[in-house]
C-alpha atoms as a PDB file:
ATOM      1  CA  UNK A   1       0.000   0.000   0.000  1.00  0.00           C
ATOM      2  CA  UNK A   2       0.996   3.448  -0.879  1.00  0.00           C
ATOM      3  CA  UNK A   3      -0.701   6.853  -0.305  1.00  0.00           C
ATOM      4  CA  UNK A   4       1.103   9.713  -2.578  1.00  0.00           C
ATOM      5  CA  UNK A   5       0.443  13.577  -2.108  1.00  0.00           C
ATOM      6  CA  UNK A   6       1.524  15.527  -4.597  1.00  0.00           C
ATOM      7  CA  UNK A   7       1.119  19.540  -5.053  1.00  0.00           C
ATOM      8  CA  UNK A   8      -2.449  19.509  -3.567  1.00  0.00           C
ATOM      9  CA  UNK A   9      -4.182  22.798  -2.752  1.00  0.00           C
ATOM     10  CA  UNK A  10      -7.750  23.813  -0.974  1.00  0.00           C
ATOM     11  CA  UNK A  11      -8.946  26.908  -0.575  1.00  0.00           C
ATOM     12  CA  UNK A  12     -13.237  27.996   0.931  1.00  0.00           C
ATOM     13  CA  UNK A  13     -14.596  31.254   0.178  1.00  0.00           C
ATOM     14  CA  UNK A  14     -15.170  33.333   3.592  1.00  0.00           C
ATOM     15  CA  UNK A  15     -17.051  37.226   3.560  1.00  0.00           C
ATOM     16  CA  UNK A  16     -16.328  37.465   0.148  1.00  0.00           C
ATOM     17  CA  UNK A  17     -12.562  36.412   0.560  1.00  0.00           C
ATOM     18  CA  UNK A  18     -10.268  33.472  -0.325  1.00  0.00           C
ATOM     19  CA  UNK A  19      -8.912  31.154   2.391  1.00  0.00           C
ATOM     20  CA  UNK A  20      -5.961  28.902   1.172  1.00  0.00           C
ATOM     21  CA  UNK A  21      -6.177  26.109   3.844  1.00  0.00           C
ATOM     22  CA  UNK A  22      -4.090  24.384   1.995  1.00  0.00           C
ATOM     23  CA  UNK A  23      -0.903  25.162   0.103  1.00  0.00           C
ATOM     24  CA  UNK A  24       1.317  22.612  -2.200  1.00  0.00           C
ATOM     25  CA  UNK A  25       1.065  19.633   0.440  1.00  0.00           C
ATOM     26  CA  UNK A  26       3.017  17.301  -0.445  1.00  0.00           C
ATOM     27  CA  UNK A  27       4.304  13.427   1.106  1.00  0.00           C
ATOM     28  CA  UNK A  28       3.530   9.750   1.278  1.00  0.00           C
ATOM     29  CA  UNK A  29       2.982   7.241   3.431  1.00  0.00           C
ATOM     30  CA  UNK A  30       4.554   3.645   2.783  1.00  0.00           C
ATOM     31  CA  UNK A  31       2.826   0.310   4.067  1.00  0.00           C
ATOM     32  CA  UNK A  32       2.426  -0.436   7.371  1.00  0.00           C
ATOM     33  CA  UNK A  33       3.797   2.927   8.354  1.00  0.00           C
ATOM     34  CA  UNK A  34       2.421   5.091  11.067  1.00  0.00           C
ATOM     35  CA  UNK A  35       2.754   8.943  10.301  1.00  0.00           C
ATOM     36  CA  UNK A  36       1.750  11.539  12.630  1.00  0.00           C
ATOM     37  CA  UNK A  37       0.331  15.303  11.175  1.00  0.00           C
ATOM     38  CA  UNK A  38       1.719  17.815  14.179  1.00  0.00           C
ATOM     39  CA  UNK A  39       0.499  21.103  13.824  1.00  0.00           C
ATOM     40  CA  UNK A  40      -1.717  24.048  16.269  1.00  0.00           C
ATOM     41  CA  UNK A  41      -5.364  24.156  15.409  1.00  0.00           C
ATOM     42  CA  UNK A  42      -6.737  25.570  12.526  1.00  0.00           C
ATOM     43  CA  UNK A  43      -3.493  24.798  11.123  1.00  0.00           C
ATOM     44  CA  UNK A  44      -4.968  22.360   7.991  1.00  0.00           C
ATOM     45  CA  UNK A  45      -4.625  19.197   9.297  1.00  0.00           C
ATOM     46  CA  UNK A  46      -8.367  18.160   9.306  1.00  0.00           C
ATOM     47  CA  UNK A  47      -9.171  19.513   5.796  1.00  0.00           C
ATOM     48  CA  UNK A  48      -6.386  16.911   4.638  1.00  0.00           C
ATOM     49  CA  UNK A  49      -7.314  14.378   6.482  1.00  0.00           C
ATOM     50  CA  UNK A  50     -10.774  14.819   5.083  1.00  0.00           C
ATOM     51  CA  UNK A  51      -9.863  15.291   1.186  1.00  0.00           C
ATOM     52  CA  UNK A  52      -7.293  11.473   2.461  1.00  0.00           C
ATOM     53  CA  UNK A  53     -10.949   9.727   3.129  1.00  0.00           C
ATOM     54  CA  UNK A  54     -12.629  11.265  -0.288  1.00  0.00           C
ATOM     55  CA  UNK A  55     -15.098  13.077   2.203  1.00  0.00           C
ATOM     56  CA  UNK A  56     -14.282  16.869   0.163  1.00  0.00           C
ATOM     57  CA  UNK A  57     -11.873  16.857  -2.767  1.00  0.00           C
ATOM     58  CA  UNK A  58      -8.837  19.137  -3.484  1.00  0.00           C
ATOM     59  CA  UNK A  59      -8.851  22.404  -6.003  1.00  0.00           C
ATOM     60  CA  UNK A  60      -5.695  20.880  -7.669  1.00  0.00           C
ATOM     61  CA  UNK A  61      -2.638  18.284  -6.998  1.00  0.00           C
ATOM     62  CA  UNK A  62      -3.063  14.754  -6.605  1.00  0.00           C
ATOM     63  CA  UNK A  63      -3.812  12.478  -3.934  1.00  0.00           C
ATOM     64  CA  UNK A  64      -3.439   8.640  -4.677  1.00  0.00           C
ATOM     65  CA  UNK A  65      -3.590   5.012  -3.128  1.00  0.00           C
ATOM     66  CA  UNK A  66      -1.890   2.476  -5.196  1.00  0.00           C
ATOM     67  CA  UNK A  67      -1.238   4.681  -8.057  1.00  0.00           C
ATOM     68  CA  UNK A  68      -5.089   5.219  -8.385  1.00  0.00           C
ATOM     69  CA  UNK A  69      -6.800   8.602  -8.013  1.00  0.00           C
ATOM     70  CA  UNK A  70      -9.229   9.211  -4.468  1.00  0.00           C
ATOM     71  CA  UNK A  71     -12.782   9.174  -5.711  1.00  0.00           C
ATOM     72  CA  UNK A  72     -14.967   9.474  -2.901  1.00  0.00           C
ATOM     73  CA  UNK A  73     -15.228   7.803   0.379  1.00  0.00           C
ATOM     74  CA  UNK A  74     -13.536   4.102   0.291  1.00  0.00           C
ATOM     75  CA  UNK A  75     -13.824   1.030   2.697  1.00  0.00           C
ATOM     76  CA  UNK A  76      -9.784   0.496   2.180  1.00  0.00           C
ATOM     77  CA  UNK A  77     -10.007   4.230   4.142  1.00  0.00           C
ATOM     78  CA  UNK A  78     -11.307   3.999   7.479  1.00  0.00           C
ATOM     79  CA  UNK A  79     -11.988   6.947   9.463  1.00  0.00           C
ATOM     80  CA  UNK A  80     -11.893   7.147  13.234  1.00  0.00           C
ATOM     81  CA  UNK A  81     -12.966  10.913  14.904  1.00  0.00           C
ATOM     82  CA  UNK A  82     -12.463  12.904  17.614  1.00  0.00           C
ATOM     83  CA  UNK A  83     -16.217  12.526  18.621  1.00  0.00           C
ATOM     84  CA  UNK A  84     -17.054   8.682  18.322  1.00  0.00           C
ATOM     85  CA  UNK A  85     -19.985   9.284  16.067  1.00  0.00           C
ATOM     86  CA  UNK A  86     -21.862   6.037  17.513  1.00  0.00           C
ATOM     87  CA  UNK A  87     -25.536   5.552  16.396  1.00  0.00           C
ATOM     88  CA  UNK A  88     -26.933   5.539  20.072  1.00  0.00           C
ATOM     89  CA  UNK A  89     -29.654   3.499  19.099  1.00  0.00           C
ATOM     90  CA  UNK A  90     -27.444   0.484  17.941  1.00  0.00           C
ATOM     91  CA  UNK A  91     -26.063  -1.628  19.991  1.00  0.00           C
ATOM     92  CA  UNK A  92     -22.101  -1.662  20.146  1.00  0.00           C
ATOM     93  CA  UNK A  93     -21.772  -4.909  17.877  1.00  0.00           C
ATOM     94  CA  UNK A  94     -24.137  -3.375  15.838  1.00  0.00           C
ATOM     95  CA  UNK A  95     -22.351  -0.366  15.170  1.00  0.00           C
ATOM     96  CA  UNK A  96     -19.369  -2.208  14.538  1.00  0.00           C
ATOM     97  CA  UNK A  97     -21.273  -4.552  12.057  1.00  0.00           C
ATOM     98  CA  UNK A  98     -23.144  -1.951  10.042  1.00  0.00           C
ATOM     99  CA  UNK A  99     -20.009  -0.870   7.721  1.00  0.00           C
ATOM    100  CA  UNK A 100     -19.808  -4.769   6.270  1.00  0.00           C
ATOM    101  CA  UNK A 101     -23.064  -5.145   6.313  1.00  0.00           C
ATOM    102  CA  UNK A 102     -24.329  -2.185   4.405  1.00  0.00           C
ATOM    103  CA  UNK A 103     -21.164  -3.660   2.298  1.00  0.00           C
ATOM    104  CA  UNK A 104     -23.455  -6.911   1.292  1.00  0.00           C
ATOM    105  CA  UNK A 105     -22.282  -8.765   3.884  1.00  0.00           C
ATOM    106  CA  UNK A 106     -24.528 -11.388   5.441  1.00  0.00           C
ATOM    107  CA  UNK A 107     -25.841 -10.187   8.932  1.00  0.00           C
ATOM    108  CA  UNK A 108     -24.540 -13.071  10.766  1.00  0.00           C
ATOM    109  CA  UNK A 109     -21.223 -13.290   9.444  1.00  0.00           C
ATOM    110  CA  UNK A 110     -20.725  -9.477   9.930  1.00  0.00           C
ATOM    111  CA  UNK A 111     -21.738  -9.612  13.595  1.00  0.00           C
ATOM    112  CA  UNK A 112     -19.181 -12.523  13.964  1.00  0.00           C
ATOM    113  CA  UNK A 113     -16.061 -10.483  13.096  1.00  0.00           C
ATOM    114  CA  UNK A 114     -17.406  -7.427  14.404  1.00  0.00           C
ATOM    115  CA  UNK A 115     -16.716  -9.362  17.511  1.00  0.00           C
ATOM    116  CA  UNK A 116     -13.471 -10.554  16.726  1.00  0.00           C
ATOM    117  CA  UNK A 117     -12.749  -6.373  16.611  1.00  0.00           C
ATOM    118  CA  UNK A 118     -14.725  -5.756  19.940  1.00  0.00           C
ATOM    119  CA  UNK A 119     -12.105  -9.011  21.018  1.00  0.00           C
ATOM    120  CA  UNK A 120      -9.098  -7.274  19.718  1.00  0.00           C
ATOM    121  CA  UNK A 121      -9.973  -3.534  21.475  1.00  0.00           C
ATOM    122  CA  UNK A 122     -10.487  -5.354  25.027  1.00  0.00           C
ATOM    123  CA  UNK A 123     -14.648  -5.118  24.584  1.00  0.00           C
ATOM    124  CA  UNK A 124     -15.873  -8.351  24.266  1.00  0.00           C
ATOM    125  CA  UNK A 125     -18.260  -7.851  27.272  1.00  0.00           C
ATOM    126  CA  UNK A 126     -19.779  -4.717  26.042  1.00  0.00           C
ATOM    127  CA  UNK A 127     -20.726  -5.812  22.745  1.00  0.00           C
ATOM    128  CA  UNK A 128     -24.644  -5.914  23.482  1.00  0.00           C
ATOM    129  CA  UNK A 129     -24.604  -2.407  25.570  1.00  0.00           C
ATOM    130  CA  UNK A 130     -25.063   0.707  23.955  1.00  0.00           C
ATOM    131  CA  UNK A 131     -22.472   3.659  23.483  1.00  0.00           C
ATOM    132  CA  UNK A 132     -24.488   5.436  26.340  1.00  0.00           C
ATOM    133  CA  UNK A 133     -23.477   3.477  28.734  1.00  0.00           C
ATOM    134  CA  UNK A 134     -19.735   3.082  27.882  1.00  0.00           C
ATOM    135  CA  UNK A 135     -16.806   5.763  28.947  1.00  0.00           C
ATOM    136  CA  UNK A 136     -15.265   8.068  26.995  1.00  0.00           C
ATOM    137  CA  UNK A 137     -12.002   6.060  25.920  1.00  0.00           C
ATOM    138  CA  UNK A 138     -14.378   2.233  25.517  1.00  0.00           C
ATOM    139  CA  UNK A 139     -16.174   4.783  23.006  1.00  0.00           C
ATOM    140  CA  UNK A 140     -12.774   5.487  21.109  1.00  0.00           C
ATOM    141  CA  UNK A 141     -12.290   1.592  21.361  1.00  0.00           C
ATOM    142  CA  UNK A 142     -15.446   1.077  19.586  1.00  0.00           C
ATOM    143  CA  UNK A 143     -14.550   3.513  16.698  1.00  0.00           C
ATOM    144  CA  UNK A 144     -11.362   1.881  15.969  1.00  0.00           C
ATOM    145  CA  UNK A 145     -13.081  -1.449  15.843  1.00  0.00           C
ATOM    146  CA  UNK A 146     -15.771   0.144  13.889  1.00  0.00           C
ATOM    147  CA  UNK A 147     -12.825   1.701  11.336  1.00  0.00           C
ATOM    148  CA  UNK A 148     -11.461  -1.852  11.064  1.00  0.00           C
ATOM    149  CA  UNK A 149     -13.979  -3.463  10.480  1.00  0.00           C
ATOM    150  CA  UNK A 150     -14.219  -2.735   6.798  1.00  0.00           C
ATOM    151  CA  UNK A 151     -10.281  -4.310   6.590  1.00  0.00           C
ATOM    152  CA  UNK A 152      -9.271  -0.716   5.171  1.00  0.00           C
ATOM    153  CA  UNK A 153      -5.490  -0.754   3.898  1.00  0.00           C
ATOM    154  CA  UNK A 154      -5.032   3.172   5.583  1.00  0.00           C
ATOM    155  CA  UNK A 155      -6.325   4.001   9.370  1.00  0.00           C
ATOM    156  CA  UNK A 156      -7.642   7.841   9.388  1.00  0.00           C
ATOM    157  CA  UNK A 157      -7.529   9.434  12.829  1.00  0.00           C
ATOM    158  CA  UNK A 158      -8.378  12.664  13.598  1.00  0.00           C
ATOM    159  CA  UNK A 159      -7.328  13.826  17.067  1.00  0.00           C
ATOM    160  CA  UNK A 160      -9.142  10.610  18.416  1.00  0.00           C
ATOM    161  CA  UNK A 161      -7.897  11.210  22.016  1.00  0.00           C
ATOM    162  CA  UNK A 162      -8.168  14.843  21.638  1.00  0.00           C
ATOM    163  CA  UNK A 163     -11.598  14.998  24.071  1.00  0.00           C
ATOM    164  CA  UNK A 164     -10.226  12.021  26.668  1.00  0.00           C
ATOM    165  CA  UNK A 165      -8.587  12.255  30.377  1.00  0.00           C
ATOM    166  CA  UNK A 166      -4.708  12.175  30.312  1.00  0.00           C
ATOM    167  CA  UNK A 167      -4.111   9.151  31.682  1.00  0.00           C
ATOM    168  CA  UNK A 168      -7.045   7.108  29.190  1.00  0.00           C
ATOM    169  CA  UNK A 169      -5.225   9.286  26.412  1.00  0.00           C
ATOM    170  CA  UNK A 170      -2.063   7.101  27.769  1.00  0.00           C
ATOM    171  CA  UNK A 171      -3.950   4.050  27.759  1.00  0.00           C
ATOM    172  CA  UNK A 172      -5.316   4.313  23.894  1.00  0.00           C
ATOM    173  CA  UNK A 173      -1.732   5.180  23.088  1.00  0.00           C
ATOM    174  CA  UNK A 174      -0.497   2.012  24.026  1.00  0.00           C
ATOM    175  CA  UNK A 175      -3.472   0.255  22.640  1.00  0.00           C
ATOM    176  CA  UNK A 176      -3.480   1.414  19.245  1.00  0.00           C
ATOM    177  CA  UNK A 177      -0.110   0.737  19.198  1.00  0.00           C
ATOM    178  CA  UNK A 178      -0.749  -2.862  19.900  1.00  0.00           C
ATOM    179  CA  UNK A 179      -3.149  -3.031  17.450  1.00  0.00           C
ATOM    180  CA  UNK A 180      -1.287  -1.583  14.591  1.00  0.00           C
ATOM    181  CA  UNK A 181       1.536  -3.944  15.678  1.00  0.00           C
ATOM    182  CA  UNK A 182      -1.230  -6.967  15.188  1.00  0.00           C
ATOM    183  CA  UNK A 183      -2.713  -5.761  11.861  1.00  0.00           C
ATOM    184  CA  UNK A 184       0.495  -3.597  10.263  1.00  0.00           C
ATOM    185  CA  UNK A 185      -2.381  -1.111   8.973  1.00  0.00           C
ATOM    186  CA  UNK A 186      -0.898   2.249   7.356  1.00  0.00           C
ATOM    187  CA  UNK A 187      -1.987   4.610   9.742  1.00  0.00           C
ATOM    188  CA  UNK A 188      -2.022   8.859   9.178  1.00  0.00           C
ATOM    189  CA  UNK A 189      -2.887   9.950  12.849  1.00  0.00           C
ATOM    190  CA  UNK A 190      -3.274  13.967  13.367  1.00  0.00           C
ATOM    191  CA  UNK A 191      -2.547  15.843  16.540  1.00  0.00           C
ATOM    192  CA  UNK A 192      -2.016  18.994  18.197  1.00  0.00           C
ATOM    193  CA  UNK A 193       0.460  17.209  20.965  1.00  0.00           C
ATOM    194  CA  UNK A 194       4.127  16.210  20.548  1.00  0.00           C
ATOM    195  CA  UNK A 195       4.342  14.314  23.473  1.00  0.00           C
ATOM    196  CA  UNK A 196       2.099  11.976  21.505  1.00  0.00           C
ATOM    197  CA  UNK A 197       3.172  12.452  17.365  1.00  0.00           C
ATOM    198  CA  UNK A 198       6.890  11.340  19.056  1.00  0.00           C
ATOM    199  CA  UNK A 199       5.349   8.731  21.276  1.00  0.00           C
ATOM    200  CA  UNK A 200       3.306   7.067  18.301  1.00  0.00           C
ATOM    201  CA  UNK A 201       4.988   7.933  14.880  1.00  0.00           C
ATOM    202  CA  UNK A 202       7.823   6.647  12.566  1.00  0.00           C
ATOM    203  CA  UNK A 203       7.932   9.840  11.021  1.00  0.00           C
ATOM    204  CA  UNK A 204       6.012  13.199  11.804  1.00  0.00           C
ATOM    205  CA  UNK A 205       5.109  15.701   9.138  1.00  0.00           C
ATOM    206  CA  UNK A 206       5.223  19.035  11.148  1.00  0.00           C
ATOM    207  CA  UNK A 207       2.351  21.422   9.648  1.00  0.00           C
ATOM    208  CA  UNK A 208       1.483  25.528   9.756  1.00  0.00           C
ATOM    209  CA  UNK A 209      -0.805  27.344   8.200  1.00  0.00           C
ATOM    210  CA  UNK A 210      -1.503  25.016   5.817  1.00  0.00           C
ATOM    211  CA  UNK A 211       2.012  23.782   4.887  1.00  0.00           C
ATOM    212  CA  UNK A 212       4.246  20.770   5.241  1.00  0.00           C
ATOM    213  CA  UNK A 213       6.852  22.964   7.278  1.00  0.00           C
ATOM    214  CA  UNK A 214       9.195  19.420   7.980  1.00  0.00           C
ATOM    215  CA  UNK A 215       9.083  15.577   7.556  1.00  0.00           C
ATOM    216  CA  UNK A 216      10.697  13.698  10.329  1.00  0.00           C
ATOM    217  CA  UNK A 217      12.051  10.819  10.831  1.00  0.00           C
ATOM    218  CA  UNK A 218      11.641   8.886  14.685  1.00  0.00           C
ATOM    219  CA  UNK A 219      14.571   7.464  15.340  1.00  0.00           C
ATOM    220  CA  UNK A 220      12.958   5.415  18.300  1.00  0.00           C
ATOM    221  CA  UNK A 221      12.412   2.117  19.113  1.00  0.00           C
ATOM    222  CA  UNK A 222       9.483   0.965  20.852  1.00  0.00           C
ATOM    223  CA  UNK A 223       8.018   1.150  23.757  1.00  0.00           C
ATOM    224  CA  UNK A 224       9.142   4.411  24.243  1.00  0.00           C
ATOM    225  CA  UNK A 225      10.234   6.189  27.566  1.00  0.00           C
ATOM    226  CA  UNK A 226       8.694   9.341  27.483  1.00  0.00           C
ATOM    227  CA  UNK A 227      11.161  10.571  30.529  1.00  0.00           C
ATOM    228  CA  UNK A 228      14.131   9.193  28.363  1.00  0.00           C
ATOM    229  CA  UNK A 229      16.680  11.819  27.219  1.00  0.00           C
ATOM    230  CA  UNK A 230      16.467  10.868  23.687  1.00  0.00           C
ATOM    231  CA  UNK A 231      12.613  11.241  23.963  1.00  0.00           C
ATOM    232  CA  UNK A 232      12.756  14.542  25.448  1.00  0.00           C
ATOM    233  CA  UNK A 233      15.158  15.763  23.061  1.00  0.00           C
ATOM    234  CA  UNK A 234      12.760  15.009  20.186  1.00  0.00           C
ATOM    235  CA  UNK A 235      10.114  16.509  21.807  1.00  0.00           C
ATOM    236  CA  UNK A 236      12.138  19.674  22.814  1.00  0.00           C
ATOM    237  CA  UNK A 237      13.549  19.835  18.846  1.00  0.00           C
ATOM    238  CA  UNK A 238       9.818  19.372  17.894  1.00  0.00           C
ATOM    239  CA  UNK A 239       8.608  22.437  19.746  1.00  0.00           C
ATOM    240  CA  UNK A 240      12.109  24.386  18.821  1.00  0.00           C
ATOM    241  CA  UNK A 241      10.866  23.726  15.419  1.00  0.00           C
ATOM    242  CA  UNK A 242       7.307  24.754  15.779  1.00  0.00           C
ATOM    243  CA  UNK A 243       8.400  27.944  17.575  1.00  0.00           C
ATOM    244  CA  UNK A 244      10.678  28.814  14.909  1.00  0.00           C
ATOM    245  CA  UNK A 245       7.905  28.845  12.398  1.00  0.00           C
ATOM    246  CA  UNK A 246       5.752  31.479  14.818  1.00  0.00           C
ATOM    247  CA  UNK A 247       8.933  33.723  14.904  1.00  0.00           C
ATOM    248  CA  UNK A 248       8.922  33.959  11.034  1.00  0.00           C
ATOM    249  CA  UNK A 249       5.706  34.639  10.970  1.00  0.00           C
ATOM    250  CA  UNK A 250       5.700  37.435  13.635  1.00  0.00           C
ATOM    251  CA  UNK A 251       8.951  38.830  11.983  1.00  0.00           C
ATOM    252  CA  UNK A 252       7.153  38.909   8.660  1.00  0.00           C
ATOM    253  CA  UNK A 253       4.420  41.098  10.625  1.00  0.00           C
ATOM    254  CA  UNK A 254       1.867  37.448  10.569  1.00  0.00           C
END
């Protein structure tokens, strides 16, 4: 699997005026590689992610899978989100199971590897409760299990542990992990937090105001030590780099 970004732009009209969100992006992802998108908010990342799962499309450049052009949403893209975006009145198998079933899948067979999922993200128990009576991170759980579901070749997250507790955030770190170790699924996670692009990634594309500012490599091994020197060091470089790009910006009166 390969996902290829090449020269793409996006701009909305706002009052009359011309917003460039996004400005010659370019990169790719390989197989089985997990790249973080670092950047403040507002900064592009979303829009991206969104034109990545077909939900928008660009103004110009190219974005590709395989050598074949995006054309719309895709089961080999699956999306997770910040918010869960559960149907509250399915049940949590049943949420999981309505991506391969609306895909022609037979009921039964798609409710029997929907639990495999709810098996793999530590849910088995809840699989007949509903989403209202699971905690914030089991409802992450069940959106990745929901995302992978439909088998998709590239994992989409968008700030999924944005709205969670610190210490669940920590947990779901360490779980994803796991499961990308298990299933060696491409995954292009976005974030607003270094401590967590440097904890997760093997490289991090560092973005502002709508450009790739830096592509970087982790040279970490896993599980990382996020009191380690060589940890901190990234994370310190990370930040020296982010705060180098709001001193340009201030110095060119941005």
């Amino acid at each position: 699997m390969s996902l290829v970004i090449k020269q793409v732009n996006k701009s909305y009209q706002s009052n009359e005026a011309t917003k460039h969100v996004l400005k010659n992006v370019s990169f790719s992802a390989g197989e089985n590689e997990f790249v973080c998108i670092l950047g403040h908010s507002g900064c592009g990342k979303s829009t991206l992610l969104n034109l990545i799962a077909g939900f928008s499309s660009q103004d110009e450049g190219i974005i590709e899978v395989n050598g074949k052009p995006i054309e719309g949403p895709s089961k080999e893209r699956g999306v997770v989100f910040q918010e869960h975006a559960l149907f509250p009145w399915y049940t949590v198998i049943e949420n999981i199971a309505l991506g391969p079933i609306l895909g022609g899948q037979p009921k039964a067979k798609a409710l029997e590897m929907a639990f495999e999922y709810l098996v793999l993200v530590g849910l088995a128990e809840c699989a007949d409760q509903y989403p209202s009576q699971l905690s914030g991170g089991m409802k992450q759980r069940v959106g990745i299990a929901r995302a992978l579901a439909n088998k998709p070749r590239i994992l989409l997250m968008d700030e999924p542990f944005g709205a969670l507790d610190i210490l669940t955030r920590e947990t779901m770190r360490k779980e994803l992990l796991s499961i990308w170790m298990q299933l060696q699924t491409t995954v292009l996670f976005v974030t607003h937090s270094i401590s967590e692009a440097v904890h997760l990634a093997d490289r991090i594309l560092v973005m502002k105001d709508g450009e790739i500012k830096a592509n970087i490599e982790v040279p970490l091994s896993r599980p990382r030590d996020e009191e380690s020197t060589t940890f901190l060091r990234m994370a310190k470089d990370m930040q020296a780099l982010l705060s180098a790009d709001n001193q340009k910006l201030k110095a060119l009166g941005g």
